[in-house]
PDB file of N, CA and C in Angstrom:
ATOM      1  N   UNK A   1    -205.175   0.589-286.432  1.00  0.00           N
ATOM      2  CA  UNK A   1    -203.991   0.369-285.625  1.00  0.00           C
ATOM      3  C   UNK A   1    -202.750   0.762-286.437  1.00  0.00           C
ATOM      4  N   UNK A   2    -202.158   1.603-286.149  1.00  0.00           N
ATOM      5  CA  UNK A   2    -200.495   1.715-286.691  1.00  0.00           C
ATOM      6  C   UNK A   2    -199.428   0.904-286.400  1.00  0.00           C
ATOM      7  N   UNK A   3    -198.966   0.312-287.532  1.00  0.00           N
ATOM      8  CA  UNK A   3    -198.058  -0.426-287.729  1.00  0.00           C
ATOM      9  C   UNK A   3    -196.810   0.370-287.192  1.00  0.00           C
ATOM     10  N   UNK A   4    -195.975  -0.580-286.136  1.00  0.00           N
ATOM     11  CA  UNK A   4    -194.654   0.164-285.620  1.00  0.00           C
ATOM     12  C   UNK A   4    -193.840  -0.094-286.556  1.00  0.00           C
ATOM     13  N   UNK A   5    -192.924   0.920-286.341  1.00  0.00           N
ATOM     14  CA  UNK A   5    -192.175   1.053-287.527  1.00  0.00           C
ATOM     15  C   UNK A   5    -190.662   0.552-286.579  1.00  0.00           C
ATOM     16  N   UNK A   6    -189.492  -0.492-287.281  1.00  0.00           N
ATOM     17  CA  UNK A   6    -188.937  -0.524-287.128  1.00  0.00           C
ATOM     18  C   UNK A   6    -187.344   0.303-287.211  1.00  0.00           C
ATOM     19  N   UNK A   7    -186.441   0.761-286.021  1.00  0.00           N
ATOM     20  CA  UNK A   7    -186.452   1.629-285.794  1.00  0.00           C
ATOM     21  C   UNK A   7    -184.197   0.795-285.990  1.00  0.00           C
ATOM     22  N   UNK A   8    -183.043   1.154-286.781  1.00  0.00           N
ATOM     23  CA  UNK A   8    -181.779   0.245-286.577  1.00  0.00           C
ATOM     24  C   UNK A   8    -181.107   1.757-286.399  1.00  0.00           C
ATOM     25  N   UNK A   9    -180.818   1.101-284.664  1.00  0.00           N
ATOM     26  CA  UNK A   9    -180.037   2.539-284.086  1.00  0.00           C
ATOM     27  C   UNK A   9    -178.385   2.127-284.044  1.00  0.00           C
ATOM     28  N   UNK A  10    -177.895   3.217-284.005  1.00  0.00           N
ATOM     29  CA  UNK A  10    -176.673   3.688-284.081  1.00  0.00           C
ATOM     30  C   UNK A  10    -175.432   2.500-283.096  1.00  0.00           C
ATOM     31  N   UNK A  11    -174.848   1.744-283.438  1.00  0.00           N
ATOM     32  CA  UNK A  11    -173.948   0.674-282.623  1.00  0.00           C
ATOM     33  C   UNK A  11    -173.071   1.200-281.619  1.00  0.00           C
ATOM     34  N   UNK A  12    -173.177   0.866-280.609  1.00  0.00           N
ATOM     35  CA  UNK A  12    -172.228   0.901-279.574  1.00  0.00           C
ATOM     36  C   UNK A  12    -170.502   1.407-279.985  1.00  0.00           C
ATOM     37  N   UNK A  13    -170.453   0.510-281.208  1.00  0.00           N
ATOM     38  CA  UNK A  13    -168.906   0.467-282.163  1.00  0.00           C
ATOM     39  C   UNK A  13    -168.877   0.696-283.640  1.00  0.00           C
ATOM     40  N   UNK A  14    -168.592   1.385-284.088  1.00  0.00           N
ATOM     41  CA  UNK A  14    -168.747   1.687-285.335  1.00  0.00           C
ATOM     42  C   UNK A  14    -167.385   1.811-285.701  1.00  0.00           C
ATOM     43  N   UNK A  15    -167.028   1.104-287.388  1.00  0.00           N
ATOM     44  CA  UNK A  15    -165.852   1.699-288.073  1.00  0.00           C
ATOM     45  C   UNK A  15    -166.365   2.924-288.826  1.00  0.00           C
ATOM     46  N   UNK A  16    -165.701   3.799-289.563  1.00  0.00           N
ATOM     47  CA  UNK A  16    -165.706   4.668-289.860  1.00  0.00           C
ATOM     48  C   UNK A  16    -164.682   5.281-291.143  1.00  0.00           C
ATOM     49  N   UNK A  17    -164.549   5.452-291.475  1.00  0.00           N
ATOM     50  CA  UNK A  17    -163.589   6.157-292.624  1.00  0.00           C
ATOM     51  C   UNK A  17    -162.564   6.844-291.674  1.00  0.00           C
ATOM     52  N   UNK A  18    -163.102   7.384-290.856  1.00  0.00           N
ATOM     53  CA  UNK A  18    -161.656   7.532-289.766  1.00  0.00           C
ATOM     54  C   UNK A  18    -160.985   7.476-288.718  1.00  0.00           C
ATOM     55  N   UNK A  19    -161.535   5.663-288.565  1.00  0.00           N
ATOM     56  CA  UNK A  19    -160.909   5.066-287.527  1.00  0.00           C
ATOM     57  C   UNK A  19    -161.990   5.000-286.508  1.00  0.00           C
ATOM     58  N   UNK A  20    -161.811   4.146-285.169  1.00  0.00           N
ATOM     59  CA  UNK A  20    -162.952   3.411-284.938  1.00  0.00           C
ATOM     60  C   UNK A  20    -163.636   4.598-283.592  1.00  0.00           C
ATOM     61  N   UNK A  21    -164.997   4.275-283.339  1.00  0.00           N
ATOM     62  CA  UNK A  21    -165.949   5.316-282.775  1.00  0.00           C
ATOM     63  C   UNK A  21    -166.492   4.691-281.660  1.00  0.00           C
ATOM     64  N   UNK A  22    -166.394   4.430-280.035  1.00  0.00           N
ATOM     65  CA  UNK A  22    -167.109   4.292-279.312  1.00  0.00           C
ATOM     66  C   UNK A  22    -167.920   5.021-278.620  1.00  0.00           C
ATOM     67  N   UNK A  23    -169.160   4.225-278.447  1.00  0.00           N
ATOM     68  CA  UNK A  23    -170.450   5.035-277.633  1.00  0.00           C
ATOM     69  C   UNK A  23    -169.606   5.288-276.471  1.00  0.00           C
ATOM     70  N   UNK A  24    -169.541   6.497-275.923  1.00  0.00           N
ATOM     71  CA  UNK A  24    -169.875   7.161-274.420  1.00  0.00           C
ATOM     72  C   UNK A  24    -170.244   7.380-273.858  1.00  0.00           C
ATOM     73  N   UNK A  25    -171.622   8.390-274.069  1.00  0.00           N
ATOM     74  CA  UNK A  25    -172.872   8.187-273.630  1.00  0.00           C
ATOM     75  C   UNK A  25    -174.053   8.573-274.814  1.00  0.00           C
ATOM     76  N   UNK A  26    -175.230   8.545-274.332  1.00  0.00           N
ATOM     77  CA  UNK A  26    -176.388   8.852-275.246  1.00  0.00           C
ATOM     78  C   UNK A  26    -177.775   8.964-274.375  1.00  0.00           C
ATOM     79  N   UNK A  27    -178.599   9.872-275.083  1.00  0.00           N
ATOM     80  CA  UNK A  27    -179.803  10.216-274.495  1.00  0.00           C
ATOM     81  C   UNK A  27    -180.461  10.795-275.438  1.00  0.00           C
ATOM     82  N   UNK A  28    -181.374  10.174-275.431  1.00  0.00           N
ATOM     83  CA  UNK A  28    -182.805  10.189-276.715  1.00  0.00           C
ATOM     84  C   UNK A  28    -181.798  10.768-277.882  1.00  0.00           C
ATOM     85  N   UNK A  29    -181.635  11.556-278.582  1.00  0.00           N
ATOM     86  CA  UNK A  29    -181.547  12.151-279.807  1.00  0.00           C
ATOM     87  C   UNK A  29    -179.966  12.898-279.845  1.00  0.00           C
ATOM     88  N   UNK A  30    -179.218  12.411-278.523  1.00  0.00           N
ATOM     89  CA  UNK A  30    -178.012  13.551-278.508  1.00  0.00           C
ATOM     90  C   UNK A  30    -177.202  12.172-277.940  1.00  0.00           C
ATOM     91  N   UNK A  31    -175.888  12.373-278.967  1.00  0.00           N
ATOM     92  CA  UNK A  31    -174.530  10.960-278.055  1.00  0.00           C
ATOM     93  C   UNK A  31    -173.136  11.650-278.226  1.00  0.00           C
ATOM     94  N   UNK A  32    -172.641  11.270-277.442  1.00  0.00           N
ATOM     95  CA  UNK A  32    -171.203  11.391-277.719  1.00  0.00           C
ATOM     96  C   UNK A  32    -170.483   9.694-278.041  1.00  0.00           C
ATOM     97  N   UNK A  33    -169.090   9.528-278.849  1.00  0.00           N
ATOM     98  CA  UNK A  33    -168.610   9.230-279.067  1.00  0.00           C
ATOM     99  C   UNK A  33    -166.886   9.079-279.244  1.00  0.00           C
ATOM    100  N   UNK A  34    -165.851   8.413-278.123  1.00  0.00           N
ATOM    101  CA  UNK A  34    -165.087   8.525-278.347  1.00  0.00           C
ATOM    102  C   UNK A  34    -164.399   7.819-279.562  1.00  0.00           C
ATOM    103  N   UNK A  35    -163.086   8.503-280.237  1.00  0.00           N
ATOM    104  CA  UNK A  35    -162.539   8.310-281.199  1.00  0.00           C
ATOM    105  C   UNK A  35    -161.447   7.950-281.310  1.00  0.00           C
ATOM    106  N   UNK A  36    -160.728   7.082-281.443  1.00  0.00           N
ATOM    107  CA  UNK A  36    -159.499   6.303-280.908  1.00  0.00           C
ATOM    108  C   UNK A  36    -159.124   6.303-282.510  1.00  0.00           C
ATOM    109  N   UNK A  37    -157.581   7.141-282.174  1.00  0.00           N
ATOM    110  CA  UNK A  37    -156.358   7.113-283.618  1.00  0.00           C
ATOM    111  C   UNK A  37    -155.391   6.005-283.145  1.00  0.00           C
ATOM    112  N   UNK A  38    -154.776   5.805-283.955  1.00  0.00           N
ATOM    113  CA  UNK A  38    -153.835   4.620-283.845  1.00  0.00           C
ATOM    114  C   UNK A  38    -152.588   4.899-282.623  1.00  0.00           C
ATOM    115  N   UNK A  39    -152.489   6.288-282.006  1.00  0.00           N
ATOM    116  CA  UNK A  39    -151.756   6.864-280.795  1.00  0.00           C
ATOM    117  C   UNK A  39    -152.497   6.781-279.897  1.00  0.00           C
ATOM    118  N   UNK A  40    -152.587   5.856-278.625  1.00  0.00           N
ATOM    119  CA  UNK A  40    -153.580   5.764-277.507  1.00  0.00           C
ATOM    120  C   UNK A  40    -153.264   6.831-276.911  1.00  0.00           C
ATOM    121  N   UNK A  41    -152.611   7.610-276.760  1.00  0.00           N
ATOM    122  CA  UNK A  41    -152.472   9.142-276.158  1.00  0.00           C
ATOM    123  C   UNK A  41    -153.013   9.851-276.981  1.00  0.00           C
ATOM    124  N   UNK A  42    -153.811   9.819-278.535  1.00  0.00           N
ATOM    125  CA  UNK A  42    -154.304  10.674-279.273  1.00  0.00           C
ATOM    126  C   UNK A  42    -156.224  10.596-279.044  1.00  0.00           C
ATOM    127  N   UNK A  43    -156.905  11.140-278.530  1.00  0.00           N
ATOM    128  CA  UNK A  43    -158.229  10.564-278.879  1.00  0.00           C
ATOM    129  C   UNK A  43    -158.947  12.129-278.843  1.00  0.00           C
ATOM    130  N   UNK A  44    -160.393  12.003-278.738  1.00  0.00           N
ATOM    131  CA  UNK A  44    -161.239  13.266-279.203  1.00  0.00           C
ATOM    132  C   UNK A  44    -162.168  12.521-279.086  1.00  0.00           C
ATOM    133  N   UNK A  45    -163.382  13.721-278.611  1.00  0.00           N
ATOM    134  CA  UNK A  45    -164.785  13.108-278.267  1.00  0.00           C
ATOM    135  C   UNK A  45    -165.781  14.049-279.171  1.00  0.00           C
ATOM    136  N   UNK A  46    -166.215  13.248-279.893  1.00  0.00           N
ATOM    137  CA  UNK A  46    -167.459  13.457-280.789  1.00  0.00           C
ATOM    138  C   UNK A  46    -168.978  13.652-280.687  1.00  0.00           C
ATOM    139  N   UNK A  47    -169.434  14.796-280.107  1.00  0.00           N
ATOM    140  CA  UNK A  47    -171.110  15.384-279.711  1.00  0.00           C
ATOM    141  C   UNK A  47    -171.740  15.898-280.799  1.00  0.00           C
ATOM    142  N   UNK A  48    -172.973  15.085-280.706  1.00  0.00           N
ATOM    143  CA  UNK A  48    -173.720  15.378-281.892  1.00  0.00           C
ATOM    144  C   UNK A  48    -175.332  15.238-281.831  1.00  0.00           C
ATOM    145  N   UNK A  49    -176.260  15.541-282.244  1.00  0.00           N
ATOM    146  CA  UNK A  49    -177.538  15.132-282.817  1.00  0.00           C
ATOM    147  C   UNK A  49    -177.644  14.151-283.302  1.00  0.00           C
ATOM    148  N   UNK A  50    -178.563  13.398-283.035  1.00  0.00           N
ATOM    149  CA  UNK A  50    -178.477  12.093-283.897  1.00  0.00           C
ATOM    150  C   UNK A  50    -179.305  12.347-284.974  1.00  0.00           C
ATOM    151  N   UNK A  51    -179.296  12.089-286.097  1.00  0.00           N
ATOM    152  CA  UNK A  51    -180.186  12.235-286.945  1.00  0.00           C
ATOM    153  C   UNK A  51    -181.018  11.055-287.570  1.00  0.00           C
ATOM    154  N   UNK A  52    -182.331  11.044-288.175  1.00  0.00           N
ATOM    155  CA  UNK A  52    -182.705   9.753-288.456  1.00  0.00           C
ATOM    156  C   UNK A  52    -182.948  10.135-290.024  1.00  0.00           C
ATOM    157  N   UNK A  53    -182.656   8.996-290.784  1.00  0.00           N
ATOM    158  CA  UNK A  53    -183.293   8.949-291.990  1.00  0.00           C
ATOM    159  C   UNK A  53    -184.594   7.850-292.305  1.00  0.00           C
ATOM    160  N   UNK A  54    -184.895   8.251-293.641  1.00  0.00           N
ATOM    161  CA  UNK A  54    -185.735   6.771-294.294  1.00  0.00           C
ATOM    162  C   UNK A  54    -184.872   5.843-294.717  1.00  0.00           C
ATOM    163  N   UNK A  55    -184.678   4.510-293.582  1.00  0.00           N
ATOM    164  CA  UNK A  55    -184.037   3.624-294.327  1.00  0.00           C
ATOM    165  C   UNK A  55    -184.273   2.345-295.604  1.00  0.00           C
ATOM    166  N   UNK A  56    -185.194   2.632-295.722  1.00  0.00           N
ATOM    167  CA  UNK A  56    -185.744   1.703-297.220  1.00  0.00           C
ATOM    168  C   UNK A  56    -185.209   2.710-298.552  1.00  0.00           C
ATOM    169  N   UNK A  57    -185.072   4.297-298.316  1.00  0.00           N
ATOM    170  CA  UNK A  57    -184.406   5.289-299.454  1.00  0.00           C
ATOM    171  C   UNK A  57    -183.440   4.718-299.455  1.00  0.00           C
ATOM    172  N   UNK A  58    -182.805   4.923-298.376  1.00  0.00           N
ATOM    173  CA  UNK A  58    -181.254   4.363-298.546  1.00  0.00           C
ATOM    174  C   UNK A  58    -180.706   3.676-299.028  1.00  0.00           C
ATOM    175  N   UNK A  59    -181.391   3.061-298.922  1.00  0.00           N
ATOM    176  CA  UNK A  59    -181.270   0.870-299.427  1.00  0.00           C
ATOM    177  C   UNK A  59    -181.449   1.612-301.231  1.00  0.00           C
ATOM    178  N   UNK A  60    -182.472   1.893-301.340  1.00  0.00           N
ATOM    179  CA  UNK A  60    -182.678   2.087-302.999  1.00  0.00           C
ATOM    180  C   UNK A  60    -181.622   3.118-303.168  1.00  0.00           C
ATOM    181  N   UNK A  61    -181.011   3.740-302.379  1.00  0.00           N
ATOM    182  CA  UNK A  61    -179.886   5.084-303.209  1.00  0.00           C
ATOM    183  C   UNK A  61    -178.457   4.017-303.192  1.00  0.00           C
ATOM    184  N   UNK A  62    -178.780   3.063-302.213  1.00  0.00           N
ATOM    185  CA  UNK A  62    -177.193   2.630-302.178  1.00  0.00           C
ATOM    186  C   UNK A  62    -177.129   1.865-303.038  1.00  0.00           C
ATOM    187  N   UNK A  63    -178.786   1.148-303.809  1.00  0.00           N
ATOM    188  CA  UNK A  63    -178.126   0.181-304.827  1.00  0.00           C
ATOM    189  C   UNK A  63    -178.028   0.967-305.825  1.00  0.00           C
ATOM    190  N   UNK A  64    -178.515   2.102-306.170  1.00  0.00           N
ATOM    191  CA  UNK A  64    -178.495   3.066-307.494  1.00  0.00           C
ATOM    192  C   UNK A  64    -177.116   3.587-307.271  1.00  0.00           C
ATOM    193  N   UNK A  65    -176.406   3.722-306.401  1.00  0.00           N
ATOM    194  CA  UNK A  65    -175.478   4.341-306.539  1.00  0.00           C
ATOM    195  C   UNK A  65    -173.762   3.045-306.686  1.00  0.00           C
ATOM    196  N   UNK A  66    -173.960   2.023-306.366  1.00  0.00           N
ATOM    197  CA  UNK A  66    -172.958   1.024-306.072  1.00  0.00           C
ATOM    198  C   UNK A  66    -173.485   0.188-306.807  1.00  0.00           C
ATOM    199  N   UNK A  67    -174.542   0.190-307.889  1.00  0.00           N
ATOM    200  CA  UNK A  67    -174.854  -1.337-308.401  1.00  0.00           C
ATOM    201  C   UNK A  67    -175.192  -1.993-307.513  1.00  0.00           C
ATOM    202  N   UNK A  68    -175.736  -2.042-306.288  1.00  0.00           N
ATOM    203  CA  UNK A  68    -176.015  -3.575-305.230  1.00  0.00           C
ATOM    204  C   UNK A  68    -177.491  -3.876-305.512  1.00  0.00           C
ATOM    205  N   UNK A  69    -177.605  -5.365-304.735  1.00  0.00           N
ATOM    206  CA  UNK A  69    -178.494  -5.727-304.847  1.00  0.00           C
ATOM    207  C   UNK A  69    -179.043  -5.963-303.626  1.00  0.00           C
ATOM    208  N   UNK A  70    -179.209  -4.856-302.448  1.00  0.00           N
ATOM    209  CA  UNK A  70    -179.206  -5.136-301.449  1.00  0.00           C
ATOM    210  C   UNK A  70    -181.065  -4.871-301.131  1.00  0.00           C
ATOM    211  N   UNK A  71    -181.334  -5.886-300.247  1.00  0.00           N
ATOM    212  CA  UNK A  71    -183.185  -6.212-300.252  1.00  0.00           C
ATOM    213  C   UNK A  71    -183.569  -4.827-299.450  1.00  0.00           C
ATOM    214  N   UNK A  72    -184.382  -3.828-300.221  1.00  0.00           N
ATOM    215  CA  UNK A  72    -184.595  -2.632-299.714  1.00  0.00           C
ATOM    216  C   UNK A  72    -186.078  -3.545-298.609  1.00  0.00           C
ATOM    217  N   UNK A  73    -186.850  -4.438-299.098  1.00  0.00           N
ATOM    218  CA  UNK A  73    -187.978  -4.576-297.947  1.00  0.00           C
ATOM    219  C   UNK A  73    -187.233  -5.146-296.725  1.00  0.00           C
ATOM    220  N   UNK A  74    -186.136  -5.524-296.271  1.00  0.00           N
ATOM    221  CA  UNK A  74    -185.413  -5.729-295.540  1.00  0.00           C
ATOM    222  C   UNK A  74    -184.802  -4.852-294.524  1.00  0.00           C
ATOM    223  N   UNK A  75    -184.694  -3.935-295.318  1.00  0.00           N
ATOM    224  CA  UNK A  75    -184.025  -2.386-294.471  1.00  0.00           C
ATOM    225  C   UNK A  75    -184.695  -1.634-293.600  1.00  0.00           C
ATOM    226  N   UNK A  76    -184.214  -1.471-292.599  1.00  0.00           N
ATOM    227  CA  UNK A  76    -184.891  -0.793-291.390  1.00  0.00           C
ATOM    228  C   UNK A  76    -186.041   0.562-291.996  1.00  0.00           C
ATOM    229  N   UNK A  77    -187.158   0.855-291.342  1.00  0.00           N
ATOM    230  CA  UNK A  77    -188.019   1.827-291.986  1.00  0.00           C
ATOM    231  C   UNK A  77    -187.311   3.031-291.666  1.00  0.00           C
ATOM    232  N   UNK A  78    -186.749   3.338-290.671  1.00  0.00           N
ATOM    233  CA  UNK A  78    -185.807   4.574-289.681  1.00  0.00           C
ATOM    234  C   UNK A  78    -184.264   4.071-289.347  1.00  0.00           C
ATOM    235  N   UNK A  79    -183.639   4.854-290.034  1.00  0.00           N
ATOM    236  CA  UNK A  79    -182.166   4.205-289.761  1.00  0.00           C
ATOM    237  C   UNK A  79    -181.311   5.456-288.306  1.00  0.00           C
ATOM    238  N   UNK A  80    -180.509   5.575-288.231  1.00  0.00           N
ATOM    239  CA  UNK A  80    -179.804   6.365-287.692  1.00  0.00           C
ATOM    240  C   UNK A  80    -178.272   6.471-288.093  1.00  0.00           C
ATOM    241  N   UNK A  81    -178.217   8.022-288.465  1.00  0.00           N
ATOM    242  CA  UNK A  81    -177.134   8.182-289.499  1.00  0.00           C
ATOM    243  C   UNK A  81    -176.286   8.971-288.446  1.00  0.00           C
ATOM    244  N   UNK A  82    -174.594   8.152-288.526  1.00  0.00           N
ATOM    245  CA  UNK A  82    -173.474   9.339-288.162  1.00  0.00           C
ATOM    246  C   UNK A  82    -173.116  10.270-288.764  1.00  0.00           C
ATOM    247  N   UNK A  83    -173.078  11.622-287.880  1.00  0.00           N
ATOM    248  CA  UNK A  83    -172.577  12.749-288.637  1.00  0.00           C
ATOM    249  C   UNK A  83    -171.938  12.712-289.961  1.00  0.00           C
ATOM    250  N   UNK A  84    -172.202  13.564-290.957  1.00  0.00           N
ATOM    251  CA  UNK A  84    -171.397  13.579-292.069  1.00  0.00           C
ATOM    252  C   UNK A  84    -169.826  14.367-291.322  1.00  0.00           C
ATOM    253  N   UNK A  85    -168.959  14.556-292.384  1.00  0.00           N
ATOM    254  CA  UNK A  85    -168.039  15.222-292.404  1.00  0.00           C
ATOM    255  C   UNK A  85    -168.800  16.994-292.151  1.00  0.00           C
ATOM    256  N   UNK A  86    -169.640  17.089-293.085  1.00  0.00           N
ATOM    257  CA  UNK A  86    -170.455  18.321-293.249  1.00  0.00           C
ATOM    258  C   UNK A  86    -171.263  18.654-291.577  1.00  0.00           C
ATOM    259  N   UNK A  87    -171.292  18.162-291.212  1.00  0.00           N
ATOM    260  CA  UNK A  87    -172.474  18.065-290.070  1.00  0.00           C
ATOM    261  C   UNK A  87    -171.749  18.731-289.479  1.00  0.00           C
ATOM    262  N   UNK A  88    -170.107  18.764-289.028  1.00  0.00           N
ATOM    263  CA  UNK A  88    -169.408  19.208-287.997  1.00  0.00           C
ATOM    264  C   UNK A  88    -169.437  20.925-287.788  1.00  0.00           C
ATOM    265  N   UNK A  89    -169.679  21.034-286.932  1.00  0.00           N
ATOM    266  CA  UNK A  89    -169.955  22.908-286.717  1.00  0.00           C
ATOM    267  C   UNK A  89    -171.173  23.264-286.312  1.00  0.00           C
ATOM    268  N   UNK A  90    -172.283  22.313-287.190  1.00  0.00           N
ATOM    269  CA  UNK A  90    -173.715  22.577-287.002  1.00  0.00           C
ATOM    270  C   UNK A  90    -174.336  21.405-286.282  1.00  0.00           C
ATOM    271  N   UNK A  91    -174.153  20.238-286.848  1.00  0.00           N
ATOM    272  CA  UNK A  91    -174.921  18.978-285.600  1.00  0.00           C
ATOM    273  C   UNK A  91    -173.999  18.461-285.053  1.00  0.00           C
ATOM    274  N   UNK A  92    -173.349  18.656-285.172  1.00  0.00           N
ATOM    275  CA  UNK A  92    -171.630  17.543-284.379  1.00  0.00           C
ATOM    276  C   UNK A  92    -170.568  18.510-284.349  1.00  0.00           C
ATOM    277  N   UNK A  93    -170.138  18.376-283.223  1.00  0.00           N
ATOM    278  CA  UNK A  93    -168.425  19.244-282.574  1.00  0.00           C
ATOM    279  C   UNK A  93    -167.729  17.773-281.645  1.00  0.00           C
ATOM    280  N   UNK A  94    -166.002  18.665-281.974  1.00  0.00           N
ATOM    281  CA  UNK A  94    -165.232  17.857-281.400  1.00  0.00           C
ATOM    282  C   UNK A  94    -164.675  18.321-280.593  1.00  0.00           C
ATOM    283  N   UNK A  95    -164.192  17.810-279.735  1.00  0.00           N
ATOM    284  CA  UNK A  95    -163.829  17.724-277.943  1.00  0.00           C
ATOM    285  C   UNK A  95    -162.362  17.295-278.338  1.00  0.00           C
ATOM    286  N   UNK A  96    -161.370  18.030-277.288  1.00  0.00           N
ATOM    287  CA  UNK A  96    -160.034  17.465-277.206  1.00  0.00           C
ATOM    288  C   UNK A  96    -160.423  16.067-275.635  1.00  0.00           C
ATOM    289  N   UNK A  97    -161.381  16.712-274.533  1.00  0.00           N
ATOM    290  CA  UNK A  97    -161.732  15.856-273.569  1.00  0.00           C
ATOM    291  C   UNK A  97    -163.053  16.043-273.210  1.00  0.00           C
ATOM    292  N   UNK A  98    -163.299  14.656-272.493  1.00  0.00           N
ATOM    293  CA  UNK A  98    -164.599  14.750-272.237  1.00  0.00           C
ATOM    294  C   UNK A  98    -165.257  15.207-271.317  1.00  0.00           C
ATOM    295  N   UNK A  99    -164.701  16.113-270.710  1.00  0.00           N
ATOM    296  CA  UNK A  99    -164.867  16.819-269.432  1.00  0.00           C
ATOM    297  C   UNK A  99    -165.939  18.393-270.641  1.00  0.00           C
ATOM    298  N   UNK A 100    -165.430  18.596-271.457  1.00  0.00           N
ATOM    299  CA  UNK A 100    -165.607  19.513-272.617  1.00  0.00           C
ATOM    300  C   UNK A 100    -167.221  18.957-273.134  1.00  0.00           C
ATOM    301  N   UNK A 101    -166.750  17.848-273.784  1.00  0.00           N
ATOM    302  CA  UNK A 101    -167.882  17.228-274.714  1.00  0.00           C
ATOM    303  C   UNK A 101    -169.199  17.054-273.917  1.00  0.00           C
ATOM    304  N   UNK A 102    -169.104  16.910-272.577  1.00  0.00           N
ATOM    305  CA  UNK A 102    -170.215  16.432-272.308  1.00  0.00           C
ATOM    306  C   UNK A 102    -170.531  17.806-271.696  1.00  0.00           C
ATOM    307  N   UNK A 103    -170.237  18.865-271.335  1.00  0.00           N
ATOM    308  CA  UNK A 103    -170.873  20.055-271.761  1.00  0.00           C
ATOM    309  C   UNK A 103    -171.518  20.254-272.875  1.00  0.00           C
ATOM    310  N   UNK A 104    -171.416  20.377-273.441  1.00  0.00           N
ATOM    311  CA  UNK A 104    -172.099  20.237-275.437  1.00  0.00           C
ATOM    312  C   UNK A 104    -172.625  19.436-275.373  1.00  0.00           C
ATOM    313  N   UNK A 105    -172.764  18.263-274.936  1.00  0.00           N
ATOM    314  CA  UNK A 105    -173.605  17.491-274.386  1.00  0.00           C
ATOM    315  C   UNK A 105    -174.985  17.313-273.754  1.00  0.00           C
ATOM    316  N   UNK A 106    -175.028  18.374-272.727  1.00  0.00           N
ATOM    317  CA  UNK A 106    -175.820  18.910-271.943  1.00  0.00           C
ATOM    318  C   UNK A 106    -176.641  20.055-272.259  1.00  0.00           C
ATOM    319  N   UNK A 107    -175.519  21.213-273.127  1.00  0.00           N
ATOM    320  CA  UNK A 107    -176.376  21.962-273.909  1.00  0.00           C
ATOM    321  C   UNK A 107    -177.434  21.452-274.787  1.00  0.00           C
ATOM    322  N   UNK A 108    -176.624  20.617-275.700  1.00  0.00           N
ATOM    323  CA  UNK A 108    -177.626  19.653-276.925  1.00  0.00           C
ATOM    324  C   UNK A 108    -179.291  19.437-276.151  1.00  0.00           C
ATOM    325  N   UNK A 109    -178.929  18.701-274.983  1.00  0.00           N
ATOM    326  CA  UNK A 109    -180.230  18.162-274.339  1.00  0.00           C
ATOM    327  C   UNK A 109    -181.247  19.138-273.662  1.00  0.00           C
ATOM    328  N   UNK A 110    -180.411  20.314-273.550  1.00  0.00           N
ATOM    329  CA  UNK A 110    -181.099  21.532-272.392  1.00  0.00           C
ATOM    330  C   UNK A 110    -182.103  22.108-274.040  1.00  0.00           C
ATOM    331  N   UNK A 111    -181.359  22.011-275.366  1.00  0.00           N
ATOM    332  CA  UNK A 111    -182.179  22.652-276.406  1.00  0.00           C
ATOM    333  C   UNK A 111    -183.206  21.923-276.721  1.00  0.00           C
ATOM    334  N   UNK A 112    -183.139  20.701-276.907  1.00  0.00           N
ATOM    335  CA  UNK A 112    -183.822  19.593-277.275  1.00  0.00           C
ATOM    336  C   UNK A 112    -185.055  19.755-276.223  1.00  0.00           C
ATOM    337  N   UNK A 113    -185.315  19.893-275.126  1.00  0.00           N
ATOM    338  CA  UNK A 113    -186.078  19.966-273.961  1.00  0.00           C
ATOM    339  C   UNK A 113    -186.751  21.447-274.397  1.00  0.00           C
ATOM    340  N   UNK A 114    -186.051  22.230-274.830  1.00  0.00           N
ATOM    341  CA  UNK A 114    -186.701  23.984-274.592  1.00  0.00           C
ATOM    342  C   UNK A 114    -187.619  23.725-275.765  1.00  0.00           C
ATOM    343  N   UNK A 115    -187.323  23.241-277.104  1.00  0.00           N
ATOM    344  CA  UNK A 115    -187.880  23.083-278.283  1.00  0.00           C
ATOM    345  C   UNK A 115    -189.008  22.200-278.256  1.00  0.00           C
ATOM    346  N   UNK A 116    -189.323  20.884-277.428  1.00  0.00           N
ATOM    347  CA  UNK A 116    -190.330  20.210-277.252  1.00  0.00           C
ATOM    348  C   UNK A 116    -191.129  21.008-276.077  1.00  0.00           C
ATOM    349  N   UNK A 117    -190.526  21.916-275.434  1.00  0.00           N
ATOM    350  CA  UNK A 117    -191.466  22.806-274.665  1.00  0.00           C
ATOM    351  C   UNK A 117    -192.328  23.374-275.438  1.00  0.00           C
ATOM    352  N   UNK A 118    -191.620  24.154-276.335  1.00  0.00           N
ATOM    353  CA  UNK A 118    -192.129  25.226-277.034  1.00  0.00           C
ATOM    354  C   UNK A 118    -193.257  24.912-277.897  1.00  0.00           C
ATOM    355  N   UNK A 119    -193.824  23.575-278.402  1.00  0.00           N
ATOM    356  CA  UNK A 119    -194.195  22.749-279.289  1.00  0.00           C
ATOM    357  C   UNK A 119    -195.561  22.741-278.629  1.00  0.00           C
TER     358      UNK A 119
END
């Protein structure tokens, strides 16, 4: 029998290094995210791949890297990571509106579908 693997997905709300990120929508492996600057007339919508890592690495890179002592058997086996800064161009683009984003949106999912065809 295979042991399920526990799976800590991506929050509805996330802070961020640049300012805060709400879910918009999401579907299996592809989300958007709006992005709210401190100008409520300023925002941008964030489409991306979701990506998953090993989250028990993590746990051991974050205490090797910060000194922590944080319980790696504790840490999710599959985490789900937001775009890097780097990601943008290749797994994540930004939207002035979401009329935009969720085009890119749709593409994301139309590839995602052709590629598990192809499989």
């Amino acid at each position: 029998m295979t042991e399920e693997k526990i799976v800590e997905k991506l929050p509805e709300i996330l802070k961020g290094k640049h300012g805060r990120y709400f879910l918009c929508e999401r579907d299996n492996d592809v989300a958007i995210y709006s992005k709210d600057f401190p100008r409520e007339d300023a925002r941008c919508f964030e489409v991306f791949y979701i990506r998953k890592i090993d989250g028990k690495k993590a746990a051991e890179s974050f205490n090797k890297r910060f000194g922590a002592s944080y319980d790696v058997d504790a840490a999710p086996d599959i985490k789900e990571k937001y775009p890097s800064d780097e990601d943008f161009g290749s797994l994540a683009w930004t939207y002035g509106n979401f009329d935009m984003a969720k085009k890119k949106f749709n593409l994301l999912q139309d590839e995602i579908i052709m590629k598990k065809k192809d499989i």
